[in-house]
C-alpha atoms as a PDB file:
ATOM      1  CA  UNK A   1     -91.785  29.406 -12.257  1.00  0.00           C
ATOM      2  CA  UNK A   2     -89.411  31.738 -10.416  1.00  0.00           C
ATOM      3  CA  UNK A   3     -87.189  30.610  -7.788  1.00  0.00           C
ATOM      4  CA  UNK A   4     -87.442  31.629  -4.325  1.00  0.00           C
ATOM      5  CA  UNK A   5     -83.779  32.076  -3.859  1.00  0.00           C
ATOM      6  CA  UNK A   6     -82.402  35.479  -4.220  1.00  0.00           C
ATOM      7  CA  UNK A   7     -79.498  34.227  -5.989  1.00  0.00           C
ATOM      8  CA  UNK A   8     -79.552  32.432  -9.395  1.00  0.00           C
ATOM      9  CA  UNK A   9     -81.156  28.912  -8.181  1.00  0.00           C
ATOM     10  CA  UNK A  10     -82.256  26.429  -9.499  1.00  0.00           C
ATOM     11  CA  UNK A  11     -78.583  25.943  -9.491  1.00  0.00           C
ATOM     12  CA  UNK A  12     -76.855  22.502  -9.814  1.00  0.00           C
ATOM     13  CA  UNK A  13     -77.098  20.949  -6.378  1.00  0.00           C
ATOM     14  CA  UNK A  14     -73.778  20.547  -6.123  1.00  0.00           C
ATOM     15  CA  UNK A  15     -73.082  24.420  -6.522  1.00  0.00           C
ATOM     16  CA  UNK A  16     -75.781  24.961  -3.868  1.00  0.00           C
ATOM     17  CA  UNK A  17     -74.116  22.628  -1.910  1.00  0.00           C
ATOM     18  CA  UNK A  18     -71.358  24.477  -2.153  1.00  0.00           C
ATOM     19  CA  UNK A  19     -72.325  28.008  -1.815  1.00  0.00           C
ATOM     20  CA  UNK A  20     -74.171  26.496   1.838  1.00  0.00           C
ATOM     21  CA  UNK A  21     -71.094  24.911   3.001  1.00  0.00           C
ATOM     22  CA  UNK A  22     -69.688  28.437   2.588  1.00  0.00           C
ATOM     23  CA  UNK A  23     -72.275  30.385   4.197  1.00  0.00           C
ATOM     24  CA  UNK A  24     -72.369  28.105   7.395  1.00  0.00           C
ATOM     25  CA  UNK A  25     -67.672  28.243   7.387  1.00  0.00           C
ATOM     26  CA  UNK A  26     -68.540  31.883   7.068  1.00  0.00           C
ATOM     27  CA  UNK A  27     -70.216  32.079  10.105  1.00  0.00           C
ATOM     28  CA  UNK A  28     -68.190  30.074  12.085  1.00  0.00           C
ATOM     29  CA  UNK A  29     -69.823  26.666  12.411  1.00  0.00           C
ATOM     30  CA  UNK A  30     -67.454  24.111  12.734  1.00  0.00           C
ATOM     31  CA  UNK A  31     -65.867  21.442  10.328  1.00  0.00           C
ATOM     32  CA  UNK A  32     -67.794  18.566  11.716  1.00  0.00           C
ATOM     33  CA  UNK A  33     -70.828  20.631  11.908  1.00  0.00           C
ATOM     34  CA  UNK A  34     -71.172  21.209   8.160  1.00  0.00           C
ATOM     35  CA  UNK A  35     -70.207  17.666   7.434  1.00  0.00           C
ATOM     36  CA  UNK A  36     -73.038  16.953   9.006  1.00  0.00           C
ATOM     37  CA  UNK A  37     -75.379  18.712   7.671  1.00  0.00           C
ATOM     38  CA  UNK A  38     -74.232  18.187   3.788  1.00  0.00           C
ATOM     39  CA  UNK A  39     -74.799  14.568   4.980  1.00  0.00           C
ATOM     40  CA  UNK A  40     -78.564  15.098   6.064  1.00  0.00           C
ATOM     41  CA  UNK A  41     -79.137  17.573   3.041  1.00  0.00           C
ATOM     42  CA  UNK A  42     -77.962  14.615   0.741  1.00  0.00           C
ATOM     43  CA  UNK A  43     -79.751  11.913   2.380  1.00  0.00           C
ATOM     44  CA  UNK A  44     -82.883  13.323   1.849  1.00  0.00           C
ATOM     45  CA  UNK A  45     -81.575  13.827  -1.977  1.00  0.00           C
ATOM     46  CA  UNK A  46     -83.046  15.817  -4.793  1.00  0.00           C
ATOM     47  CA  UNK A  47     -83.425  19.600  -4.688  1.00  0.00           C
ATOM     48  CA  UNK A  48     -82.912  21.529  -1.404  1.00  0.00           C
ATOM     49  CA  UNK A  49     -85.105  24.222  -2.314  1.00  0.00           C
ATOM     50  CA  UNK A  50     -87.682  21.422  -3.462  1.00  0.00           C
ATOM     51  CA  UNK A  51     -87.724  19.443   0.056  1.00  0.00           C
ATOM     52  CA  UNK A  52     -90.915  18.961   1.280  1.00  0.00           C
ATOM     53  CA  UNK A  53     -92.256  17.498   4.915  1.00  0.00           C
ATOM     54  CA  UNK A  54     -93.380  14.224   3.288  1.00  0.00           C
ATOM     55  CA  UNK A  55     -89.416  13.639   1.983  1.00  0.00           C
ATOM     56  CA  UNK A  56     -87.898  14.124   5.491  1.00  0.00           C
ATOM     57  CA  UNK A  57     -90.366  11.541   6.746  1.00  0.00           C
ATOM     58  CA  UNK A  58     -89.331   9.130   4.506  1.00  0.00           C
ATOM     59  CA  UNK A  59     -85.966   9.722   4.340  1.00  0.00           C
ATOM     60  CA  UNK A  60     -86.299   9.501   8.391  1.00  0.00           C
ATOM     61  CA  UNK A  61     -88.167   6.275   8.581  1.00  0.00           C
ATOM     62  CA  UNK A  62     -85.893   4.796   6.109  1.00  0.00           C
ATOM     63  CA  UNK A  63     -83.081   4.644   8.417  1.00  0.00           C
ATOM     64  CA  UNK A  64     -83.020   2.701  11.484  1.00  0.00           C
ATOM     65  CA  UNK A  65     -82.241   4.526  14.239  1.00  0.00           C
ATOM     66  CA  UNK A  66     -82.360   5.728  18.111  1.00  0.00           C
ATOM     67  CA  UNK A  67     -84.833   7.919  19.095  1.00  0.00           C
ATOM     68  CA  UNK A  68     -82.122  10.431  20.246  1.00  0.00           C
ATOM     69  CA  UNK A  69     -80.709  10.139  16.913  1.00  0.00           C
ATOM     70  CA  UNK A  70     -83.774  10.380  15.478  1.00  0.00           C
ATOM     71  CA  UNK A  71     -84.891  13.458  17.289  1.00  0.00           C
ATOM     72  CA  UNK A  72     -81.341  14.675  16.860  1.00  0.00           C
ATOM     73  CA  UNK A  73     -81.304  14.306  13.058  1.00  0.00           C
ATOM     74  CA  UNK A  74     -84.777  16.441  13.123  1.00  0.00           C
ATOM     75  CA  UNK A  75     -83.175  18.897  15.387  1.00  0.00           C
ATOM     76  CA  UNK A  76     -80.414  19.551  12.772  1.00  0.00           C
ATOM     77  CA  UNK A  77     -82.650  19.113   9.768  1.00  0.00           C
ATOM     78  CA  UNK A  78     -84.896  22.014  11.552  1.00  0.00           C
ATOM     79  CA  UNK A  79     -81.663  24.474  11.820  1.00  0.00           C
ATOM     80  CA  UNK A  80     -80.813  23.926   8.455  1.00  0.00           C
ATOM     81  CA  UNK A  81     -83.794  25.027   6.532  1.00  0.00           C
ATOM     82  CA  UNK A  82     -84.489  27.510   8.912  1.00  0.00           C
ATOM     83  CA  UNK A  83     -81.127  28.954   8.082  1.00  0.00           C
ATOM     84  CA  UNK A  84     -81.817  28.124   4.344  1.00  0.00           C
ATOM     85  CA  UNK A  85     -85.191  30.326   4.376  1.00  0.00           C
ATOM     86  CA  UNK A  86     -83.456  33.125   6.374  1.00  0.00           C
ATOM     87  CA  UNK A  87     -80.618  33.290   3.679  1.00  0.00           C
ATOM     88  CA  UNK A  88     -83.835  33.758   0.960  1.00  0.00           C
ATOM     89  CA  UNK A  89     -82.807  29.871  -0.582  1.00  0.00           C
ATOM     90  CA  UNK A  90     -85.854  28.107   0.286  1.00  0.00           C
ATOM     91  CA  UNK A  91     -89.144  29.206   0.702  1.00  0.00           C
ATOM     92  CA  UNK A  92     -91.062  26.958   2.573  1.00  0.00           C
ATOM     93  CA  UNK A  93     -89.829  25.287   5.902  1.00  0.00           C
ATOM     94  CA  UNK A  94     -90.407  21.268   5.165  1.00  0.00           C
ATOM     95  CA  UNK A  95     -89.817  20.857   9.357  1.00  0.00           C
ATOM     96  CA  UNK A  96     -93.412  23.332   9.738  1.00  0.00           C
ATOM     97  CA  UNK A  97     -95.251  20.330  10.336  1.00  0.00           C
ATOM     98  CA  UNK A  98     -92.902  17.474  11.847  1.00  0.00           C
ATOM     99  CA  UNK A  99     -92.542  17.232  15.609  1.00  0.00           C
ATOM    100  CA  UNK A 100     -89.244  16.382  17.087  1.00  0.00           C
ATOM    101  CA  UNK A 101     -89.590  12.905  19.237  1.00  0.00           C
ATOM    102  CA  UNK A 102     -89.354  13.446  23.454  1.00  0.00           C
ATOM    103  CA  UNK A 103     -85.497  11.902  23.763  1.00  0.00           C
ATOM    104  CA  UNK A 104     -84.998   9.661  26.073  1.00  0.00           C
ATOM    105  CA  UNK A 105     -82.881  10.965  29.080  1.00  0.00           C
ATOM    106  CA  UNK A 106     -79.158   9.998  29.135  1.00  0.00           C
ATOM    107  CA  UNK A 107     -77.242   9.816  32.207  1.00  0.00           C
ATOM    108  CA  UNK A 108     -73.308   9.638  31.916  1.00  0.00           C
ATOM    109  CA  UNK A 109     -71.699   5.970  31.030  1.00  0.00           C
ATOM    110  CA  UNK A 110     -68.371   6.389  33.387  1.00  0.00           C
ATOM    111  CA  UNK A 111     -66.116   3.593  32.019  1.00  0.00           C
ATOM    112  CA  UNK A 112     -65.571   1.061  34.954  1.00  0.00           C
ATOM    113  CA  UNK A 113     -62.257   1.202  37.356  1.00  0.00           C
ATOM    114  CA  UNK A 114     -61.344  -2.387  36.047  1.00  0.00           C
ATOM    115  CA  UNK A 115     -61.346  -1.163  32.094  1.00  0.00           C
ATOM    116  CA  UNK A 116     -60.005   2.493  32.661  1.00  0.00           C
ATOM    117  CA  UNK A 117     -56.633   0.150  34.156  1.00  0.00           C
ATOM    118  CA  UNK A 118     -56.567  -1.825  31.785  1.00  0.00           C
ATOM    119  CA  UNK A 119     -56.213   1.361  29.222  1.00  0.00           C
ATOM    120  CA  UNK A 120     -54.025   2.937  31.090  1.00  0.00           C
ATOM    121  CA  UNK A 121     -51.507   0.084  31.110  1.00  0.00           C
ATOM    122  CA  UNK A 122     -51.577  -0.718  27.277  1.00  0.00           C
ATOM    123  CA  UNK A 123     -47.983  -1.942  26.295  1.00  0.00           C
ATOM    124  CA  UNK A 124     -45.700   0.816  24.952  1.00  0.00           C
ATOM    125  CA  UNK A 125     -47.084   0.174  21.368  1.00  0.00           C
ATOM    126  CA  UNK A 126     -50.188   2.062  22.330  1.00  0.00           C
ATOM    127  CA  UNK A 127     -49.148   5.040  23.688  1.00  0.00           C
ATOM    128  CA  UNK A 128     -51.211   6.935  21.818  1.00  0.00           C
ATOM    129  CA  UNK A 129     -54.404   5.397  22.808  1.00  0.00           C
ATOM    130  CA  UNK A 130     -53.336   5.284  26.475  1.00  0.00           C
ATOM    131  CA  UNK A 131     -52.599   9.207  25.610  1.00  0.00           C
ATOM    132  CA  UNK A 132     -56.701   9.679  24.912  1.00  0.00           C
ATOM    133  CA  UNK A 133     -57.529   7.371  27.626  1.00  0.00           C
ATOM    134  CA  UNK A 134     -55.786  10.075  29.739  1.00  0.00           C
ATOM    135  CA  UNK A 135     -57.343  13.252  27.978  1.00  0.00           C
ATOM    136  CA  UNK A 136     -60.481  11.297  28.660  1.00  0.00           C
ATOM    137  CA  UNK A 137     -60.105  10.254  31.883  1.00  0.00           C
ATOM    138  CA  UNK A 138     -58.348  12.972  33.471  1.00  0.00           C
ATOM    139  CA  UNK A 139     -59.361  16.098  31.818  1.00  0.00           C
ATOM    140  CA  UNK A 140     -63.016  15.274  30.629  1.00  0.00           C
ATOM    141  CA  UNK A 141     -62.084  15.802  26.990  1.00  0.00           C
ATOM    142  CA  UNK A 142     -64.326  14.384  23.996  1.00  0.00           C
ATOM    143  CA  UNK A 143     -62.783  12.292  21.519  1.00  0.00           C
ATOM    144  CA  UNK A 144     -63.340  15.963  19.043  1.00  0.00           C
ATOM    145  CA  UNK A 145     -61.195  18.016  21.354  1.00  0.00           C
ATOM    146  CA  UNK A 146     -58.536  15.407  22.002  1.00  0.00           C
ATOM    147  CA  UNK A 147     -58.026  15.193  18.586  1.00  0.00           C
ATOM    148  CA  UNK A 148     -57.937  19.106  17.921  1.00  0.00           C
ATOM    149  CA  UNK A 149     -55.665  19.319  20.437  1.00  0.00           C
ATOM    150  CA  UNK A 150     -52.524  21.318  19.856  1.00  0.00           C
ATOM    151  CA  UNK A 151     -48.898  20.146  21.058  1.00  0.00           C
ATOM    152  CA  UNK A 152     -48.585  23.587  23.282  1.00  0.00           C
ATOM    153  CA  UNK A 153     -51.824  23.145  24.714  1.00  0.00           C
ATOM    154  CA  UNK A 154     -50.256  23.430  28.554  1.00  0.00           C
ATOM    155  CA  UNK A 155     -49.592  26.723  30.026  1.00  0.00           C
ATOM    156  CA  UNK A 156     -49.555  28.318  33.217  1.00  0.00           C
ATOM    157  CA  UNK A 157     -52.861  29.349  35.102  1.00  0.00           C
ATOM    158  CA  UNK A 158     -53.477  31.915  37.589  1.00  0.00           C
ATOM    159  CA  UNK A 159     -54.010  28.677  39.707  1.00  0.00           C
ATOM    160  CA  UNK A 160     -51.048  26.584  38.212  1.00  0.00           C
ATOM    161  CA  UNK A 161     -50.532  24.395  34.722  1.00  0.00           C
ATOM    162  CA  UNK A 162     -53.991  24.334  32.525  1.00  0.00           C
ATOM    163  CA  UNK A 163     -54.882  23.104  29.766  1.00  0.00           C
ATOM    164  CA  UNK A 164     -56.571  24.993  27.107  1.00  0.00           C
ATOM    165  CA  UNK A 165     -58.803  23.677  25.263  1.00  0.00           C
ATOM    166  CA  UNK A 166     -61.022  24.362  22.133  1.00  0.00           C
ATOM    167  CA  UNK A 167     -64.436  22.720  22.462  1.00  0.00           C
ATOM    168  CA  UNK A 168     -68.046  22.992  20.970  1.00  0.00           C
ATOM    169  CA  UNK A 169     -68.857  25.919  19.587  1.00  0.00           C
ATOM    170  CA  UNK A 170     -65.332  26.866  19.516  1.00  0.00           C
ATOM    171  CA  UNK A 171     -65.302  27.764  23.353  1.00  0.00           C
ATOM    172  CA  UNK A 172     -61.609  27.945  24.742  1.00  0.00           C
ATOM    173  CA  UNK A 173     -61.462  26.814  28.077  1.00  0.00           C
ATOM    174  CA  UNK A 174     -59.039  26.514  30.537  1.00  0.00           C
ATOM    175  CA  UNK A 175     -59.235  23.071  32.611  1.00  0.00           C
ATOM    176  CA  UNK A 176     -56.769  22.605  35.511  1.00  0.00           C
ATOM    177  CA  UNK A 177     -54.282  19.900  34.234  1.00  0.00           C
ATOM    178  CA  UNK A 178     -54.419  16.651  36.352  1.00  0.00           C
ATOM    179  CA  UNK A 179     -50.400  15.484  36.946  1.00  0.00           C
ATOM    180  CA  UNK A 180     -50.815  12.659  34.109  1.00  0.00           C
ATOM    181  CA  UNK A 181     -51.971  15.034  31.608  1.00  0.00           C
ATOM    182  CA  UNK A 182     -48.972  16.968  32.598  1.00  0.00           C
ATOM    183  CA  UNK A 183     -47.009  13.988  32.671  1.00  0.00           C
ATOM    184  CA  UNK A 184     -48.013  12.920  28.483  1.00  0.00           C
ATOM    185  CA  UNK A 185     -47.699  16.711  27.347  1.00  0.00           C
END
């Protein structure tokens, strides 16, 4: 049987692995991005280019699991083999016949007053948590971006300090720095 990829495949999985992981830092998808999809690719386990609807069902319903994160995982899982037919890898799209799950909808979980106080007046020995609690707090970051953020991320605006910052999808964006942010930076 011949394969349907255009490069030598059947490969070992671990070289198609690889060769993915390349393709998707090649085109500018993010660390975290990949990670996660090597993850889903490997849960499901066996061959990529072998995956059919009836092992992404399983693999789903053997995990317990939210129905965002459930219609999350398909979300993902329907990106990547779309991607992996458009490179010529697979041939058949295992995610034809699955329907993603209606997610519930989320409204924002603002940390209460009383708790963001208590963060912000950790002992000394915490100053790097109180630091994200700031980020957080006062600048709207996501745990991601406070942790990609560089030491010179301050300058000055056309409307005063901002801080620039690298987000999903490797947006830059410049958010008006609140005077604690300031203050820790």
């Amino acid at each position: 049987m011949s394969s349907p990829c255009r490069y030598k495949c059947p490969v070992a999985v671990d070289e198609f692995e690889q060769k993915f992981m390349d393709q998707m830092s090649g085109e500018g998808l993010s660390t975290e991005t990949i990670r996660q999809r090597v993850y889903l690719l490997r849960g499901i386990g066996g061959e990529p280019w072998d995956v059919t609807g009836e092992d992404v069902v399983v693999f789903l319903n053997a995990k317990t699991m939210s129905q965002a994160t459930h219609a999350a995982y398909i979300t993902i899982l329907r990106s990547i083999f779309a991607d992996l037919i458009r490179l010529g890898w697979v041939e058949q799209d295992p995610m034809a016949r699955i329907k993603t799950p209606r997610s519930p909808r989320r409204f924002p979980r603002p940390l209460p007053d009383s708790e963001l106080e208590l963060l912000l007046n950790l002992p000394d020995e915490f100053r790097r948590e109180r630091e994200f609690t700031i980020l957080g707090a006062y600048a709207g970051l996501r745990a991601g971006e406070v942790a990609s953020l560089p030491g010179n991320a301050l300058r000055m605006g056309t409307h005063g300090i901002v801080l620039q910052v690298v987000g999903k999808g490797n947006l830059v964006a410049d958010i008006p720095a609140h005077p604690k942010v300031v203050e820790i930076l």
